[in-house]
C-alpha atoms as a PDB file:
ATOM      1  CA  UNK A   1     -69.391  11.302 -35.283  1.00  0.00           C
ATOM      2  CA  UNK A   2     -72.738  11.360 -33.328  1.00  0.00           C
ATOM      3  CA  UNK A   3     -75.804  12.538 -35.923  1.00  0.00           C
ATOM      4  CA  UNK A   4     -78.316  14.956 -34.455  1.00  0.00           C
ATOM      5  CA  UNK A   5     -80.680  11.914 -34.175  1.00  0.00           C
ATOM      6  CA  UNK A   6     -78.194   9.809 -31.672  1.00  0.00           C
ATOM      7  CA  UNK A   7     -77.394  12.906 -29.484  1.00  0.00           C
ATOM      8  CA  UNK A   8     -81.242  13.506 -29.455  1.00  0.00           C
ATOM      9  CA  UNK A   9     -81.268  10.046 -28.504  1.00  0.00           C
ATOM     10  CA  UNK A  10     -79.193   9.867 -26.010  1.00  0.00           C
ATOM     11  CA  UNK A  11     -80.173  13.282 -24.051  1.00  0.00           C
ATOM     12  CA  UNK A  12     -83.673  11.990 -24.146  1.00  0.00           C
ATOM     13  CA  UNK A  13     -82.555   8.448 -22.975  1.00  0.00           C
ATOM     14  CA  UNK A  14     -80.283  10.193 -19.794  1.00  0.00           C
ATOM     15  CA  UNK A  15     -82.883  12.998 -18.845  1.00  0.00           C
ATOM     16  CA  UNK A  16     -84.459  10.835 -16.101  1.00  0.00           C
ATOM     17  CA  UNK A  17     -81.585   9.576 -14.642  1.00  0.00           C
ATOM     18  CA  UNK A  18     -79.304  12.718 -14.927  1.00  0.00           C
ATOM     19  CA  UNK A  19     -81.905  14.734 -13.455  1.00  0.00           C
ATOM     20  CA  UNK A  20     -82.467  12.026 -10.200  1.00  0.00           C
ATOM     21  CA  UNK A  21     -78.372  12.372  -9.667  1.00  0.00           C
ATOM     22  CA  UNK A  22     -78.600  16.019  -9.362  1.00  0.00           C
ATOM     23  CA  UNK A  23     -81.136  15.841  -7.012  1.00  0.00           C
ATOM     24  CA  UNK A  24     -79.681  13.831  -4.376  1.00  0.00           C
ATOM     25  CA  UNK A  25     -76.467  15.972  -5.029  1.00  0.00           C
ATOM     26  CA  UNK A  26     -78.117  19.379  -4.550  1.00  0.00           C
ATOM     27  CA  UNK A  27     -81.638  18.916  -3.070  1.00  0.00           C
ATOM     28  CA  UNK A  28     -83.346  21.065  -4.959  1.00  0.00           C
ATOM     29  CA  UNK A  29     -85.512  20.548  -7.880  1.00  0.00           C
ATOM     30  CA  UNK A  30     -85.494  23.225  -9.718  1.00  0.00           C
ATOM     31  CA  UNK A  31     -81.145  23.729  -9.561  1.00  0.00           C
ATOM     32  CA  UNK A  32     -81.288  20.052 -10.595  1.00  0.00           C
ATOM     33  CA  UNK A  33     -83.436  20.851 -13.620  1.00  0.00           C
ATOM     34  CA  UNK A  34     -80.909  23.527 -14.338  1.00  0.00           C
ATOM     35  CA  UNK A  35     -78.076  21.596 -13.739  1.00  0.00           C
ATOM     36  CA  UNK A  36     -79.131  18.748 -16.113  1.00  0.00           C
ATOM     37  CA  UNK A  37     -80.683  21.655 -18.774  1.00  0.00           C
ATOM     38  CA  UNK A  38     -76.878  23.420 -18.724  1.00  0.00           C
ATOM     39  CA  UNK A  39     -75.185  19.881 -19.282  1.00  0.00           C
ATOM     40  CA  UNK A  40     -77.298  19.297 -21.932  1.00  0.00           C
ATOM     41  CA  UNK A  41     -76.626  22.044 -23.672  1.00  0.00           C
ATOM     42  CA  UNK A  42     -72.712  22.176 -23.186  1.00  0.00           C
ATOM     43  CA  UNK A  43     -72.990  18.282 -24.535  1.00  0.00           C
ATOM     44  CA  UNK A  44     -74.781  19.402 -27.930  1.00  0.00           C
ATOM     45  CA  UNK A  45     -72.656  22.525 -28.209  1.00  0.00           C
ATOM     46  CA  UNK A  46     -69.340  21.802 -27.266  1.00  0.00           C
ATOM     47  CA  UNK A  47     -69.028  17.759 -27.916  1.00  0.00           C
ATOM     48  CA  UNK A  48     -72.332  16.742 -30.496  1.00  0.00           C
ATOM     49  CA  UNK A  49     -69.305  16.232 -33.052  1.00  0.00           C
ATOM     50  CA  UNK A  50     -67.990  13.736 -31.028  1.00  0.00           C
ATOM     51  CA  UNK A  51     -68.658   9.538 -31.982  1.00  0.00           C
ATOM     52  CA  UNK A  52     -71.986   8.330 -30.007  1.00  0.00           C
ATOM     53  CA  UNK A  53     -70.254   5.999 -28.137  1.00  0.00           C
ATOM     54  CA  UNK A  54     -67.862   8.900 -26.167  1.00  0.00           C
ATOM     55  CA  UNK A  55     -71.383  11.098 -25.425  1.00  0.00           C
ATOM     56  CA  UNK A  56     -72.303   8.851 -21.878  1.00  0.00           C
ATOM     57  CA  UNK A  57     -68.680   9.783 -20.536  1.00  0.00           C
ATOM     58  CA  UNK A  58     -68.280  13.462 -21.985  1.00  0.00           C
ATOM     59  CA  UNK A  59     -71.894  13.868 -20.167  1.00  0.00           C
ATOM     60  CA  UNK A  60     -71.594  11.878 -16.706  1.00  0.00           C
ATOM     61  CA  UNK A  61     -68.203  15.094 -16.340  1.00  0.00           C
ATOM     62  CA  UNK A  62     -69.964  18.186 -17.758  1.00  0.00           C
ATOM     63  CA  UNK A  63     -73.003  17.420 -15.428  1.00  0.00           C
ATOM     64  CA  UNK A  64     -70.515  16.366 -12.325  1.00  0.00           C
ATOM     65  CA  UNK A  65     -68.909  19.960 -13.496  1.00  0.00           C
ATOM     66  CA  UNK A  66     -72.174  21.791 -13.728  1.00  0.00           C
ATOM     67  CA  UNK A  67     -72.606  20.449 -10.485  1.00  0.00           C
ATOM     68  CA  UNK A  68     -69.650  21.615  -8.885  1.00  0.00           C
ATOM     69  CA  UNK A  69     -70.106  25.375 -10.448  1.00  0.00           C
ATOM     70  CA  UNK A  70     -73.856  25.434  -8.612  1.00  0.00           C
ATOM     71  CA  UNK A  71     -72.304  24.574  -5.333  1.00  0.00           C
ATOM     72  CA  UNK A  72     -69.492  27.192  -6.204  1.00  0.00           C
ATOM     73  CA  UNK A  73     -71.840  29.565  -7.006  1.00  0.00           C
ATOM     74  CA  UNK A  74     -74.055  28.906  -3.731  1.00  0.00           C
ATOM     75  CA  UNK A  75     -71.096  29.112  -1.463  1.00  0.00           C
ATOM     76  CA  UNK A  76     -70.217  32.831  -3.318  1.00  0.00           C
ATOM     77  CA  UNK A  77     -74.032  33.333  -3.061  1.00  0.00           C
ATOM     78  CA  UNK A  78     -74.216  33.076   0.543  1.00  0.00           C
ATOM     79  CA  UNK A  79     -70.874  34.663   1.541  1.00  0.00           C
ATOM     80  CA  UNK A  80     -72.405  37.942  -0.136  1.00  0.00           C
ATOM     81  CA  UNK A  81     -76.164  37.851   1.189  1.00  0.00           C
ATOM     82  CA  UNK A  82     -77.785  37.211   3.754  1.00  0.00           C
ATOM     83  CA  UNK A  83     -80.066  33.806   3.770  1.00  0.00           C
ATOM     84  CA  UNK A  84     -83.752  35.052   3.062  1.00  0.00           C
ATOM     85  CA  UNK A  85     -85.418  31.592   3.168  1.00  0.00           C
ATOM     86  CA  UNK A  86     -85.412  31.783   7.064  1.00  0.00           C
ATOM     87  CA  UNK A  87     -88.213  34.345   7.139  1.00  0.00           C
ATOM     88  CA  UNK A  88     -90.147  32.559   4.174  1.00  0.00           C
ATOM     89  CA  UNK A  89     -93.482  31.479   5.916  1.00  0.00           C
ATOM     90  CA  UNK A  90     -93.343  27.841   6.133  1.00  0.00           C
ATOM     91  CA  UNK A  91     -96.671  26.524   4.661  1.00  0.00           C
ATOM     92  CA  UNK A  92     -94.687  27.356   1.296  1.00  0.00           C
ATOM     93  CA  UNK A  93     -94.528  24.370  -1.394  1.00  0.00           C
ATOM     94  CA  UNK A  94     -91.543  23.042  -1.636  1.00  0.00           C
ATOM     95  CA  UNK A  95     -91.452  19.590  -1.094  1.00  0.00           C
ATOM     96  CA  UNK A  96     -88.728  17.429  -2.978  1.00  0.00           C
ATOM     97  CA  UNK A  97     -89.203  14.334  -5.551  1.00  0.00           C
ATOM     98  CA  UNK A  98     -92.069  12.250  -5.432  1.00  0.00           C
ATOM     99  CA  UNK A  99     -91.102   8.667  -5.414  1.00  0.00           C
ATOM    100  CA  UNK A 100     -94.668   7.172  -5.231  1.00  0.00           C
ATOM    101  CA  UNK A 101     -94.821   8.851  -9.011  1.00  0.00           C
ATOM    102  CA  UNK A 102     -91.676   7.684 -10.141  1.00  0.00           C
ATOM    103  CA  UNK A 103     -92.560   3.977  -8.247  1.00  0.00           C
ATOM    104  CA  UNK A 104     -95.878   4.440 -10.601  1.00  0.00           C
ATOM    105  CA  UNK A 105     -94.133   5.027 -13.402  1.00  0.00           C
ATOM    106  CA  UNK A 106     -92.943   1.470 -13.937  1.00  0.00           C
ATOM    107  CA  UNK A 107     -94.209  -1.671 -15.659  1.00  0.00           C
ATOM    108  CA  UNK A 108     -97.384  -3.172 -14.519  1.00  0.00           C
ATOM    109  CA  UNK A 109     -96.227  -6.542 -13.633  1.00  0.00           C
ATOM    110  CA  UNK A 110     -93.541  -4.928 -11.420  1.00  0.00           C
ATOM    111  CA  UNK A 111     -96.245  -2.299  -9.363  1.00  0.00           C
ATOM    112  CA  UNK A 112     -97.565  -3.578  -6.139  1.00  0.00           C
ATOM    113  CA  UNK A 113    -101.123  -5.630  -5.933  1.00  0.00           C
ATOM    114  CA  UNK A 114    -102.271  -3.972  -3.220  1.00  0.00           C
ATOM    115  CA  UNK A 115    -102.442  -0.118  -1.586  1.00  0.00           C
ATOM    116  CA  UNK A 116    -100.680  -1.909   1.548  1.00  0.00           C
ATOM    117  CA  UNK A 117     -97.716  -3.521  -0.835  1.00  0.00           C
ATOM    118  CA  UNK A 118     -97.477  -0.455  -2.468  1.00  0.00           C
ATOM    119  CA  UNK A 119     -97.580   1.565   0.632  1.00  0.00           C
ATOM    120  CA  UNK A 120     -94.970  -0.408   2.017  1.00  0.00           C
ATOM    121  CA  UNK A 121     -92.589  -0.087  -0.987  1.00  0.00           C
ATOM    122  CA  UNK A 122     -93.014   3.541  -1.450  1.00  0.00           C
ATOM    123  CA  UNK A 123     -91.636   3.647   2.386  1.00  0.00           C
ATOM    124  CA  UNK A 124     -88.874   1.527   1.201  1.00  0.00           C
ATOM    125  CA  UNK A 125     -87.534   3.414  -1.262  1.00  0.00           C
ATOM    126  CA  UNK A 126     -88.013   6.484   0.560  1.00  0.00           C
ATOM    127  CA  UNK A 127     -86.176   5.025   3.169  1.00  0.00           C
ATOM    128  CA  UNK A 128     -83.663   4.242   0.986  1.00  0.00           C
ATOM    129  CA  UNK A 129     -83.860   7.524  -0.682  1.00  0.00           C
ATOM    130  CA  UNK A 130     -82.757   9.620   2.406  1.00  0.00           C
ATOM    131  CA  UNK A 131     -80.014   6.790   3.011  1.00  0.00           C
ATOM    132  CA  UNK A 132     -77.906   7.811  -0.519  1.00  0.00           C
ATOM    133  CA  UNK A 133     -78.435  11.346   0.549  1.00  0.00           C
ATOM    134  CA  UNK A 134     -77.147  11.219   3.663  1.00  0.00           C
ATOM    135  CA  UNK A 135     -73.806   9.478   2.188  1.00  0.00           C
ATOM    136  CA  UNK A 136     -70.750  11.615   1.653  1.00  0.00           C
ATOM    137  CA  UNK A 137     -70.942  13.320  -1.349  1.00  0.00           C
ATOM    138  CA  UNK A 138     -67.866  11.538  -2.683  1.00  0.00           C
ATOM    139  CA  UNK A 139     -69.462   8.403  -1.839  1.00  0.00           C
ATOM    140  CA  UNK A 140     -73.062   9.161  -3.195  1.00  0.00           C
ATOM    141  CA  UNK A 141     -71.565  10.158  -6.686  1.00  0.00           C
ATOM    142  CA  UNK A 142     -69.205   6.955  -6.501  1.00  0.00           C
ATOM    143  CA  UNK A 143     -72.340   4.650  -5.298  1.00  0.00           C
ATOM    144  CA  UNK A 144     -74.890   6.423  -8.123  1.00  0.00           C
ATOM    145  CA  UNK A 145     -72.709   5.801 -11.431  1.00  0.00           C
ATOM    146  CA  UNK A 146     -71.717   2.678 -10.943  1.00  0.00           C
ATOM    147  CA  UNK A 147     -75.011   1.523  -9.805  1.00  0.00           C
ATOM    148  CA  UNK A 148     -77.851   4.311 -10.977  1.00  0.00           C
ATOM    149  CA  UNK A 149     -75.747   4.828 -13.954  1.00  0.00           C
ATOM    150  CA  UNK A 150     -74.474   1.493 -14.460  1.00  0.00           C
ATOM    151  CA  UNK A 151     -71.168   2.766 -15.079  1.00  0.00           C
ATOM    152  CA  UNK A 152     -68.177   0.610 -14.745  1.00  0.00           C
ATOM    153  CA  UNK A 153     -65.031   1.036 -12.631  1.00  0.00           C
ATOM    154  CA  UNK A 154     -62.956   2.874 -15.134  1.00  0.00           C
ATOM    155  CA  UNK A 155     -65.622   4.980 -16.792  1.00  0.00           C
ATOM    156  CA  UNK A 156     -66.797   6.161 -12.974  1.00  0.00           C
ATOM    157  CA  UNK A 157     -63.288   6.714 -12.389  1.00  0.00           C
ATOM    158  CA  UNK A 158     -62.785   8.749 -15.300  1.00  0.00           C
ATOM    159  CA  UNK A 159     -66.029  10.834 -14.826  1.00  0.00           C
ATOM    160  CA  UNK A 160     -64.865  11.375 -11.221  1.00  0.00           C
ATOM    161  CA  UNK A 161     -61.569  12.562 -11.851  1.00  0.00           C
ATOM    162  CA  UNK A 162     -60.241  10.201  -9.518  1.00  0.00           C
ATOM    163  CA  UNK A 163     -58.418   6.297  -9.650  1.00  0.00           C
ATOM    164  CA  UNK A 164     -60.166   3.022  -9.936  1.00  0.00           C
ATOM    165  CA  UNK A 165     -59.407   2.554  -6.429  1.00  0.00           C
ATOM    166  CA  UNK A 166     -60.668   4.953  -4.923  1.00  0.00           C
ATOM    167  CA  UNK A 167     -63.937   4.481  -7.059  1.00  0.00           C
ATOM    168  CA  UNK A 168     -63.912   0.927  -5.286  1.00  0.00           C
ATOM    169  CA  UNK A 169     -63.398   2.221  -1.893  1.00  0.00           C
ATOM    170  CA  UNK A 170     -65.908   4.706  -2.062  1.00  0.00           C
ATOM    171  CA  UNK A 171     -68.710   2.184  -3.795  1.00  0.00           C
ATOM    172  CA  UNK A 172     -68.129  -0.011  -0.534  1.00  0.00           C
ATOM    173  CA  UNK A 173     -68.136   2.373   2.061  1.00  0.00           C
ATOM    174  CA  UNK A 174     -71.576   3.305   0.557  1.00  0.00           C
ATOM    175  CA  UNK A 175     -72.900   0.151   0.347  1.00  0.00           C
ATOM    176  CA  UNK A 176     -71.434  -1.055   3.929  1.00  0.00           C
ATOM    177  CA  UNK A 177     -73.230   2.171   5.225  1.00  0.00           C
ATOM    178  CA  UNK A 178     -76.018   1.830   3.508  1.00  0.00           C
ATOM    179  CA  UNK A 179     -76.607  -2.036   4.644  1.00  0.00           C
ATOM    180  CA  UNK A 180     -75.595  -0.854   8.014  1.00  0.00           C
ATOM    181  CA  UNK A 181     -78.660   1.997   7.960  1.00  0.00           C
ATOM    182  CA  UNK A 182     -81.709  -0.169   6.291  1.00  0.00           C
ATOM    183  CA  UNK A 183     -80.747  -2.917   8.500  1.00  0.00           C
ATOM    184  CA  UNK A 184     -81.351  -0.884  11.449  1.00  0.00           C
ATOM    185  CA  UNK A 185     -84.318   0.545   9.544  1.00  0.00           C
ATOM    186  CA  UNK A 186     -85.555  -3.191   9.069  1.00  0.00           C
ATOM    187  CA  UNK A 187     -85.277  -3.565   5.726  1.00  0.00           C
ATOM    188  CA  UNK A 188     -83.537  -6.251   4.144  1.00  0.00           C
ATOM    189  CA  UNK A 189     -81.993  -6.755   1.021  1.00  0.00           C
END
C-alpha cells in the first residue's frame, strides 16, 4: 500500500514528463494540463491504495485513457459545431512548449558555453521535437515510454494495451523514421 507521502511523491516526480507526453499527443497546452490534472486525480482516487511500486503502470493507462476520452470528446465536439478558431484573428497567443526553457532548465555543466552552442541545440531539439510529432500516433506513444518514460518492453506493452511485439515494431519504425528525418535535416546522432 502506497502512503499519501509516496503517491505525493510520485505525481510530483511524473508531472514533467506526463505533461510533455500529452503534448506531443494532443498539441495543445492547456488539454495537456488537463489531461495530466484528470490522471492525477483518477490515480489518487481510484488506485492511491494500491503498493507504490504498481502506481508508474496504473498511471502511464489512466493518462493514455484520459487521452483517448479528449480526442473522443474533440471528434463529438466537432461533429456538433462548427470550428470557430478559423475566424480567431491570428496575432492571438498561442504558441506551443518552449524548449529553450525546458533546455534551460537543466544542470549547468550540461547547458551550452556559448549563445551560438546553445542556439544551435535549441534548433536541435526543436528539430527533433516536430520529428516525434509527426510520427504515427501509435508509434509516438510506443517511441515516448520506452524511451521518455524509460519504460520497458512489457510495461509499454501493458500500458498500451497491445503485445510486446508490436511495442518492438512500433519503437523501430520510430526510430528508423526518425534517423531517416534528422539525417536529412543534418543532424547526426
Amino acid at each position: 500500500m502506497a502512503t499519501e507521502q509516496e503517491l505525493s511523491d510520485f505525481l510530483k516526480n511524473v508531472e514533467k514528463r506526463a505533461f510533455k507526453r500529452s503534448l506531443y499527443h494532443v498539441r495543445n497546452e492547456e488539454a495537456a494540463l488537463d489531461i495530466v490534472q484528470d490522471s492525477m486525480m483518477k490515480l489518487a482516487e481510484h488506485y492511491g491504495d494500491k503498493p507504490a511500486n504498481e502506481l508508474p503502470m496504473l498511471f502511464q493507462r489512466i493518462l493514455s485513457n484520459c487521452t483517448l476520452d479528449w480526442f473522443r470528446r474533440q471528434k463529438r465536439h466537432r461533429a456538433l459545431f462548427t470550428d470557430l478558431g478559423d475566424f480567431e484573428s491570428s496575432g492571438e497567443e498561442g504558441e506551443g512548449f518552449d524548449l529553450l526553457e525546458t533546455w534551460s532548465d537543466r544542470d549547468p555543466e550540461q547547458r551550452a558555453h556559448s549563445a551560438e552552442d546553445m542556439a544551435q541545440r535549441g534548433q536541435t531539439l526543436h528539430s527533433i521535437e516536430q520529428e516525434i510529432e509527426a510520427l504515427p500516433a501509435r508509434q509516438r506513444e510506443a517511441f515516448l515510454m520506452r524511451y521518455w518514460e524509460e519504460m520497458d518492453v512489457a510495461e509499454t506493452a501493458a500500458a498500451m494495451g497491445c503485445s510486446e511485439g508490436s511495442v518492438k515494431t512500433h519503437c523501430f519504425r520510430a526510430i528508423q523514421a526518425l534517423s531517416k528525418a534528422l539525417r536529412a535535416k543534418g543532424i547526426k546522432p
